[in-house]
Every structure is written in C-alpha cells, then in structure tokens.
C-alpha atoms as a PDB file:
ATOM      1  CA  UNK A   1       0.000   0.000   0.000  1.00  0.00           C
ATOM      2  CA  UNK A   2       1.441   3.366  -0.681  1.00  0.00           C
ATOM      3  CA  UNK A   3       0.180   6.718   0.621  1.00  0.00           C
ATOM      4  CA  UNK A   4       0.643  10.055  -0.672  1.00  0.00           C
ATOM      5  CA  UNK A   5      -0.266  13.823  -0.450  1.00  0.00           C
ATOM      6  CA  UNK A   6       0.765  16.880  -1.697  1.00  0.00           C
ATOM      7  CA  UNK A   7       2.930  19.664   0.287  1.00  0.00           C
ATOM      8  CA  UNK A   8       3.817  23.443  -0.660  1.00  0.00           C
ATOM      9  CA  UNK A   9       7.001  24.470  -0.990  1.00  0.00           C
ATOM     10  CA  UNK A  10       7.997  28.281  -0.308  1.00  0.00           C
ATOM     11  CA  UNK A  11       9.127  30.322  -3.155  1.00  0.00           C
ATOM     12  CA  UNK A  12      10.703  33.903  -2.994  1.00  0.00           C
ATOM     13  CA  UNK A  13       6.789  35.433  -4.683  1.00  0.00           C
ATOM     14  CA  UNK A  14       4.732  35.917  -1.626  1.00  0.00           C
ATOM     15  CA  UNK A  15       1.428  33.498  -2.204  1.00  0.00           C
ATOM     16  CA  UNK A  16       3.318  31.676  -4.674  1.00  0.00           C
ATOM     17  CA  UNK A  17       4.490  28.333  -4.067  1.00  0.00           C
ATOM     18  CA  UNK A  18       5.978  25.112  -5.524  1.00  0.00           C
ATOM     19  CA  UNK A  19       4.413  21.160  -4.536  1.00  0.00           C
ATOM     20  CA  UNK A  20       6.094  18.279  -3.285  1.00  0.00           C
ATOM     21  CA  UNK A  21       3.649  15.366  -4.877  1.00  0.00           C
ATOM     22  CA  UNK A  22       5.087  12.238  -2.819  1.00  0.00           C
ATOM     23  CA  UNK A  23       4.632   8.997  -2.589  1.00  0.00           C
ATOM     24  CA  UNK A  24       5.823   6.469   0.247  1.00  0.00           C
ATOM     25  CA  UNK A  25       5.099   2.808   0.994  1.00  0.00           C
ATOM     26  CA  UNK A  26       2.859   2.490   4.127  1.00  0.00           C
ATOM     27  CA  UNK A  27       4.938  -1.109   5.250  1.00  0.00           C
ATOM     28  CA  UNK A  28       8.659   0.098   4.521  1.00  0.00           C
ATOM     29  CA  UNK A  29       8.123   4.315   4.981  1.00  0.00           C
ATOM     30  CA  UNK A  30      10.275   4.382   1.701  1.00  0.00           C
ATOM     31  CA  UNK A  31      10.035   7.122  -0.188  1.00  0.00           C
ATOM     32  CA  UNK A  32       8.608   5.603  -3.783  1.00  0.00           C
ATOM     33  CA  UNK A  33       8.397   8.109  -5.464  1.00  0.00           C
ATOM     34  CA  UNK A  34       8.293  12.336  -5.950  1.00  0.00           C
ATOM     35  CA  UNK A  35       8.080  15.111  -8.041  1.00  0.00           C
ATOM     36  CA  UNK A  36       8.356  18.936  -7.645  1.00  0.00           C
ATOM     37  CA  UNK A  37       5.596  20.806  -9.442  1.00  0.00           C
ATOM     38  CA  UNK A  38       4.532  24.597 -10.277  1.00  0.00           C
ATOM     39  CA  UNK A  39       0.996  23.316  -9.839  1.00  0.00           C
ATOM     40  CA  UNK A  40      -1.638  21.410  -8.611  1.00  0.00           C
ATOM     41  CA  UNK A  41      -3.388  18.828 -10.998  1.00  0.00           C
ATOM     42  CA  UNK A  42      -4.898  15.807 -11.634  1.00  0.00           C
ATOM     43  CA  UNK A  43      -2.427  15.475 -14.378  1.00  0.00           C
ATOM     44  CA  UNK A  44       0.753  16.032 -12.754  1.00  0.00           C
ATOM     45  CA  UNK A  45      -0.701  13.307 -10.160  1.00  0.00           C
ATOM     46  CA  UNK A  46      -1.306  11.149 -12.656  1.00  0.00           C
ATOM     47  CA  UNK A  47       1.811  11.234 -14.754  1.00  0.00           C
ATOM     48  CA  UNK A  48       3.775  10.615 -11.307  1.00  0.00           C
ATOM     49  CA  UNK A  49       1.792   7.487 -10.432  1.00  0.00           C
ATOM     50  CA  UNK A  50       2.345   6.278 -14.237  1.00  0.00           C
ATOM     51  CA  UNK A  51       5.731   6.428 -13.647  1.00  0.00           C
ATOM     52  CA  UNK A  52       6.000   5.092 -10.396  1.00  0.00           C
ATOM     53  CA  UNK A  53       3.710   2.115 -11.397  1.00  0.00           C
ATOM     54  CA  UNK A  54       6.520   1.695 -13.997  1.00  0.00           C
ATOM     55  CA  UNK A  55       8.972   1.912 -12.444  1.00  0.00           C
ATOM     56  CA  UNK A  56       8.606  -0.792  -9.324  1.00  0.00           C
ATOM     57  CA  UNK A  57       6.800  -2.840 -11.733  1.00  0.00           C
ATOM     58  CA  UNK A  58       3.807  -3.104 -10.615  1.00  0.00           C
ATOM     59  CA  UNK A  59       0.917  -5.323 -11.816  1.00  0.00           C
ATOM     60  CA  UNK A  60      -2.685  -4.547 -12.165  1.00  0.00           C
ATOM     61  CA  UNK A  61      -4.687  -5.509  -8.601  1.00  0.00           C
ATOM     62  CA  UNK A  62      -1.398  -5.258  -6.775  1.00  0.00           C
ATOM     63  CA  UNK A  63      -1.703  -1.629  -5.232  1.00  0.00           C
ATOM     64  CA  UNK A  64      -3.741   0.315  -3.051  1.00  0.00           C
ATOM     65  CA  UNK A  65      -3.365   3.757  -2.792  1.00  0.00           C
ATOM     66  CA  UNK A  66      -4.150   6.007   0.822  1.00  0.00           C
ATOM     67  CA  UNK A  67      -4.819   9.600   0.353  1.00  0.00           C
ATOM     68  CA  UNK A  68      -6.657  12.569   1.532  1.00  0.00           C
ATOM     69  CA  UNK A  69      -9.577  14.440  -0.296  1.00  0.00           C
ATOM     70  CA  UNK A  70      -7.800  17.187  -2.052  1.00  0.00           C
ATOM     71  CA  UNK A  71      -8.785  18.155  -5.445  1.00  0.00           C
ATOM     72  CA  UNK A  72      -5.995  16.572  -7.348  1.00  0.00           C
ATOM     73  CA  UNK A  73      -6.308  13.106  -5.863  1.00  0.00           C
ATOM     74  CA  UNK A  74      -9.962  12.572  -6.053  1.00  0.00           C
ATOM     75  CA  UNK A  75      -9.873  14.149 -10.091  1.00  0.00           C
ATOM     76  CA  UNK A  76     -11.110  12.735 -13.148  1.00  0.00           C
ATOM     77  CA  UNK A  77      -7.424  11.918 -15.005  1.00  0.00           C
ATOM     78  CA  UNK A  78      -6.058  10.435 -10.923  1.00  0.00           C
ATOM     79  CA  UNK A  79      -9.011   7.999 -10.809  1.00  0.00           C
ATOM     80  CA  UNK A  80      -9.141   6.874 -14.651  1.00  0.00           C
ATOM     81  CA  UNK A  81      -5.441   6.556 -14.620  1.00  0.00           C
ATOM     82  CA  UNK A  82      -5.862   4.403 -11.253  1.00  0.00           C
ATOM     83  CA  UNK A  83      -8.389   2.102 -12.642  1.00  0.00           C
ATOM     84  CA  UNK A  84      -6.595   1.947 -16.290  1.00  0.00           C
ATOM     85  CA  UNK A  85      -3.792   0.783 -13.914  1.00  0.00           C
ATOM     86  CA  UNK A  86      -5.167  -1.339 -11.826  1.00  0.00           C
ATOM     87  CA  UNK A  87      -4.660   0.291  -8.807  1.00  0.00           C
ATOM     88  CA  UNK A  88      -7.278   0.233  -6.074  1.00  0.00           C
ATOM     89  CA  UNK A  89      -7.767   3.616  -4.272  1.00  0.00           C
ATOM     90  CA  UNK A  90      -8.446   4.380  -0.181  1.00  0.00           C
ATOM     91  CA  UNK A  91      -9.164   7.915   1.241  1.00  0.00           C
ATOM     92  CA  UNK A  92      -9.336   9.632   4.630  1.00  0.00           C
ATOM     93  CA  UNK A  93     -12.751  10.525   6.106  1.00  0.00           C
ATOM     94  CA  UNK A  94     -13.555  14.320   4.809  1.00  0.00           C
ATOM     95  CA  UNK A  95     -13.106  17.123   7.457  1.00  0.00           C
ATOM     96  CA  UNK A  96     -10.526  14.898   9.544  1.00  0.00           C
ATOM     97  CA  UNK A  97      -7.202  16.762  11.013  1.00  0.00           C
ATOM     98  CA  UNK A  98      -5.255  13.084  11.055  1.00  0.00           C
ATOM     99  CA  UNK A  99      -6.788  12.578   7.057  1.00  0.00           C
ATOM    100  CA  UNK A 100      -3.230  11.098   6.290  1.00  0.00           C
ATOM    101  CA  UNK A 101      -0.788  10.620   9.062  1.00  0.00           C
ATOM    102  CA  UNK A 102       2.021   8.724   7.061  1.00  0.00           C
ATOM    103  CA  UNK A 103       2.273  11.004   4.431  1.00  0.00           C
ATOM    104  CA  UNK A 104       1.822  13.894   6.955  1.00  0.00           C
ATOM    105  CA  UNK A 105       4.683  12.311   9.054  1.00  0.00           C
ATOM    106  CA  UNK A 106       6.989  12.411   6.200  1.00  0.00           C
ATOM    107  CA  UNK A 107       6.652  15.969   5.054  1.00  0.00           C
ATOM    108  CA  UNK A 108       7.333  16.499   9.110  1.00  0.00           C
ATOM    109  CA  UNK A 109      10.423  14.742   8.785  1.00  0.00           C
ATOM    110  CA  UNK A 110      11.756  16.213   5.725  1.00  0.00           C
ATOM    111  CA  UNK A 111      10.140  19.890   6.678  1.00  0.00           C
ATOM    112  CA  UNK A 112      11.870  19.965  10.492  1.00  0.00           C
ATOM    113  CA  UNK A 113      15.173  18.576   9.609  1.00  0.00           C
ATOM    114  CA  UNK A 114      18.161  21.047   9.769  1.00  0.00           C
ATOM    115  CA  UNK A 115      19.232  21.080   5.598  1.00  0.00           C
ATOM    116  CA  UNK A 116      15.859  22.702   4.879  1.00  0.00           C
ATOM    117  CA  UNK A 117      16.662  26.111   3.078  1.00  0.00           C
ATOM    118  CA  UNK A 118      16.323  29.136   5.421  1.00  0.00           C
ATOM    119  CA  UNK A 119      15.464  31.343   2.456  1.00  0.00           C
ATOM    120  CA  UNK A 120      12.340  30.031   0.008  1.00  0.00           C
ATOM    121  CA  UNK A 121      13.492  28.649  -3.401  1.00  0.00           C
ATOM    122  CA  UNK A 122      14.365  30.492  -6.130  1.00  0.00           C
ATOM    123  CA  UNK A 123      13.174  28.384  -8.768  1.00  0.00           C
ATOM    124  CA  UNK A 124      11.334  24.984  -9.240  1.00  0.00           C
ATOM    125  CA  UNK A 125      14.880  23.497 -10.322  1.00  0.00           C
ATOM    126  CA  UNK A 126      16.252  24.246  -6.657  1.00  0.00           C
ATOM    127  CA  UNK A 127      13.309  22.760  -4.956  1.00  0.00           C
ATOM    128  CA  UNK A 128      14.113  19.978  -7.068  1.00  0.00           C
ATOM    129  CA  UNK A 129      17.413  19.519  -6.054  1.00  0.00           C
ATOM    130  CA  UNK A 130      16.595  19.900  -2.370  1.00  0.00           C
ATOM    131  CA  UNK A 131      14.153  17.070  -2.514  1.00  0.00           C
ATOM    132  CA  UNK A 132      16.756  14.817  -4.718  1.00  0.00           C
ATOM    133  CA  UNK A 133      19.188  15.064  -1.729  1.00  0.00           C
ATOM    134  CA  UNK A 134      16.250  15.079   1.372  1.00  0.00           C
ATOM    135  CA  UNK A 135      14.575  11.707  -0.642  1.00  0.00           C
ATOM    136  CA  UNK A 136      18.203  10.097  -0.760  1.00  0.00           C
ATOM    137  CA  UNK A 137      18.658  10.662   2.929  1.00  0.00           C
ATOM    138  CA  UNK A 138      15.312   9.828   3.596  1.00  0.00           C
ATOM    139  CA  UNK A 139      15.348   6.410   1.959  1.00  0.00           C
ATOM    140  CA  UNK A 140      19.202   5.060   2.803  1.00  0.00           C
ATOM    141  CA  UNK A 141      20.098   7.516   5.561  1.00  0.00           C
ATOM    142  CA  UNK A 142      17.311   8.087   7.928  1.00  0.00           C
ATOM    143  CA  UNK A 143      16.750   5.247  11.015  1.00  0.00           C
ATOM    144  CA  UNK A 144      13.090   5.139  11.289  1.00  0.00           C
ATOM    145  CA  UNK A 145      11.586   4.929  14.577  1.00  0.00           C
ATOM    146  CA  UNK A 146       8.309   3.728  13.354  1.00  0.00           C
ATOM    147  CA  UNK A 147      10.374   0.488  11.661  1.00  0.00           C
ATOM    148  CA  UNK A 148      12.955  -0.491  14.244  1.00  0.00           C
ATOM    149  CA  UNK A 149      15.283   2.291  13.235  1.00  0.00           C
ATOM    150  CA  UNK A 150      16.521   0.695  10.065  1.00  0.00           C
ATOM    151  CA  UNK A 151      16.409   2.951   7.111  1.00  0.00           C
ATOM    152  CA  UNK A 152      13.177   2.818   4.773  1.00  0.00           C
ATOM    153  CA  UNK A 153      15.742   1.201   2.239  1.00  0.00           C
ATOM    154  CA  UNK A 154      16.835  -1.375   4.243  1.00  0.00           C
ATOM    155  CA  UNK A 155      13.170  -2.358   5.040  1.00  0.00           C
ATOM    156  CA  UNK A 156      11.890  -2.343   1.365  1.00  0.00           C
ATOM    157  CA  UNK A 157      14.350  -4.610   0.113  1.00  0.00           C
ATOM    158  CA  UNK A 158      13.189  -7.267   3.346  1.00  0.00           C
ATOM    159  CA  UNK A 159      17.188  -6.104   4.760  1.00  0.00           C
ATOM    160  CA  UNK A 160      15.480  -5.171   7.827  1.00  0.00           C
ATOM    161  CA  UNK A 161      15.156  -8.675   9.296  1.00  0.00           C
ATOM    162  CA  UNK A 162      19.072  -9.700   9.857  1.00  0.00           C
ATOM    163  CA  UNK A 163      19.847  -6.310  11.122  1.00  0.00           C
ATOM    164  CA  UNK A 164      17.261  -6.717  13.850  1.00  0.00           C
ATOM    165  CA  UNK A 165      18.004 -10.158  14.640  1.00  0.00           C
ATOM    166  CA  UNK A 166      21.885  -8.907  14.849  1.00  0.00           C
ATOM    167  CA  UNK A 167      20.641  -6.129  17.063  1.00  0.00           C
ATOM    168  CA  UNK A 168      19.085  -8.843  19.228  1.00  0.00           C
ATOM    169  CA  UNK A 169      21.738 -10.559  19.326  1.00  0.00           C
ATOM    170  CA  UNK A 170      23.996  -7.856  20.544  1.00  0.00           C
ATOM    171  CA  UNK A 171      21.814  -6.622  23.206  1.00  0.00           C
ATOM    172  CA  UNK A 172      21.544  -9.926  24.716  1.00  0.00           C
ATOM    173  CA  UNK A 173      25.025 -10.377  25.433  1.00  0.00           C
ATOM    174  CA  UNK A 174      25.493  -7.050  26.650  1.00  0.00           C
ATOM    175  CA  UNK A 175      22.500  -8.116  28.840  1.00  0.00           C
ATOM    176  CA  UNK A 176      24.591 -11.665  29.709  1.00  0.00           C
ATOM    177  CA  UNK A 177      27.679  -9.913  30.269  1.00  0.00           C
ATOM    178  CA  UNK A 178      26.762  -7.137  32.499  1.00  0.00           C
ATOM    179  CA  UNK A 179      23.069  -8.683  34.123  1.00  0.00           C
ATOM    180  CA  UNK A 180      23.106  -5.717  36.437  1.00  0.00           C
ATOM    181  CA  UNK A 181      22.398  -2.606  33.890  1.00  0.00           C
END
C-alpha cells in the first residue's frame, strides 16, 4: 500500500508556491516516489503514479493507494489513470485533522530537519534539487523509529530482518555480560 499527499514548498513570490507530490510505501516508509511541481493537478498526479507504477513494476490488482480528499487526488485523469492501472484507491474521512498521518509524518520529517533552506526557493529546479538530496537521505540515511530504526531502504528490500536479529543478538550479550544494567 502506498500513501501520498501533496505539500507546498515556499518560493521567494509571496502566495506563490511550488508542490512536493510524494509517494511512500505504508509497510517500509520508503520514499517511492516524488516530483516537484509549479501546480496542482490531476495530471501532474497522474503522470507521477504512471511512472511510479513503472517503475517498481507493478501489476494490475497489486496496489492500493491512501490519500486525503484534495482536489488533485480525487480528479477525473487520478481515478481513470488508477483504474486503467489497476490500482485500487483508499481515502481519509472528509473534514478529519489526522486525514493522512504517514504522508503527513513524512513531510514532518523532511520539513523539520536542519538542511531545509532558510530562504524560500528560487526556482522549481532548486526545490528539485533539495528534494533529490532530502529523498536520498530519507530512503538510505534516515533510522526510522516507526520500523525499528533501520532505514526505509533497508526495510523495502526485506534487509530489515538480519539487522534486527543482529541487534538482538547484541543486546543480549550485553545483557549476559553485564546482568546488572
């Protein structure tokens, strides 16, 4: 199951801004896929989950898809290109605060983190590049809390499993070796 949303970006016009379109996968918290947009559409939505879909090779009836109520996820050219792709679609309850906590808790992540520019961008190609770098560190950088503190990476490709056993492992001898801590 993935889940995504949209976020604004600032840019230097006041009331302007750019939009993070994201995607993540609800069981690994990796970071699927992205774009950086000057808009808001049904369209851009659309072409992103095309190329996703592509991309991780994905069959039709093998994805469902969480996401709020905005205007771009519940359009005409999201949902035909969702049911031309086989992709079975979930959404939040309307008027909820929580309408999307995953997707929510990773624009938290990537908005609070130090790296995020002071100044807004100055064009959609440096929003771009910010996002390149933030997804990277994201994916193969960032220890998760939510998964055991591996990175999203590690968990996607099922890497997760020997590291925690290892971890196990270590903590119980420390535990053997000094029983009073």
């Amino acid at each position: 199951m993935f889940c995504w949303d949209i976020t604004y970006l600032p840019t230097q016009v006041r009331g302007q801004h750019f939009y993070l379109y994201l995607f993540d996968d609800l069981f690994s918290r990796k970071i699927v896929g992205w774009q950086v947009f000057d808009g808001e559409s049904a369209d851009l939505a659309s072409q992103l989950l095309q190329g996703i879909c592509a991309r991780q090779s994905i069959r039709p009836g093998q994805l469902t898809v969480h996401s709020d109520n905005g205007a771009p996820i519940k359009g005409e050219t999201m949902l035909a290109t969702m049911q031309r792709l086989g992709v079975t679609h979930t959404r939040s309850r309307p008027s909820v605060s929580n309408d999307n906590p995953y997707a929510e808790s990773a624009f938290r992540t990537l908005k609070y983190r130090p790296q995020l520019p002071v100044k807004p961008f100055e064009n959609l190609l440096a929003a771009r590049r910010w996002v390149t770098d933030l997804a990277h560190w994201y994916n193969h950088q960032h220890r998760h809390s939510a998964i055991g503190f591996v990175t999203p990476a590690q968990r996607h490709a099922g890497l997760d499993r020997a590291l925690l056993e290892e971890r196990a492992l270590v903590y119980e001898r420390a535990r053997q070796e000094n029983p009073q801590r």
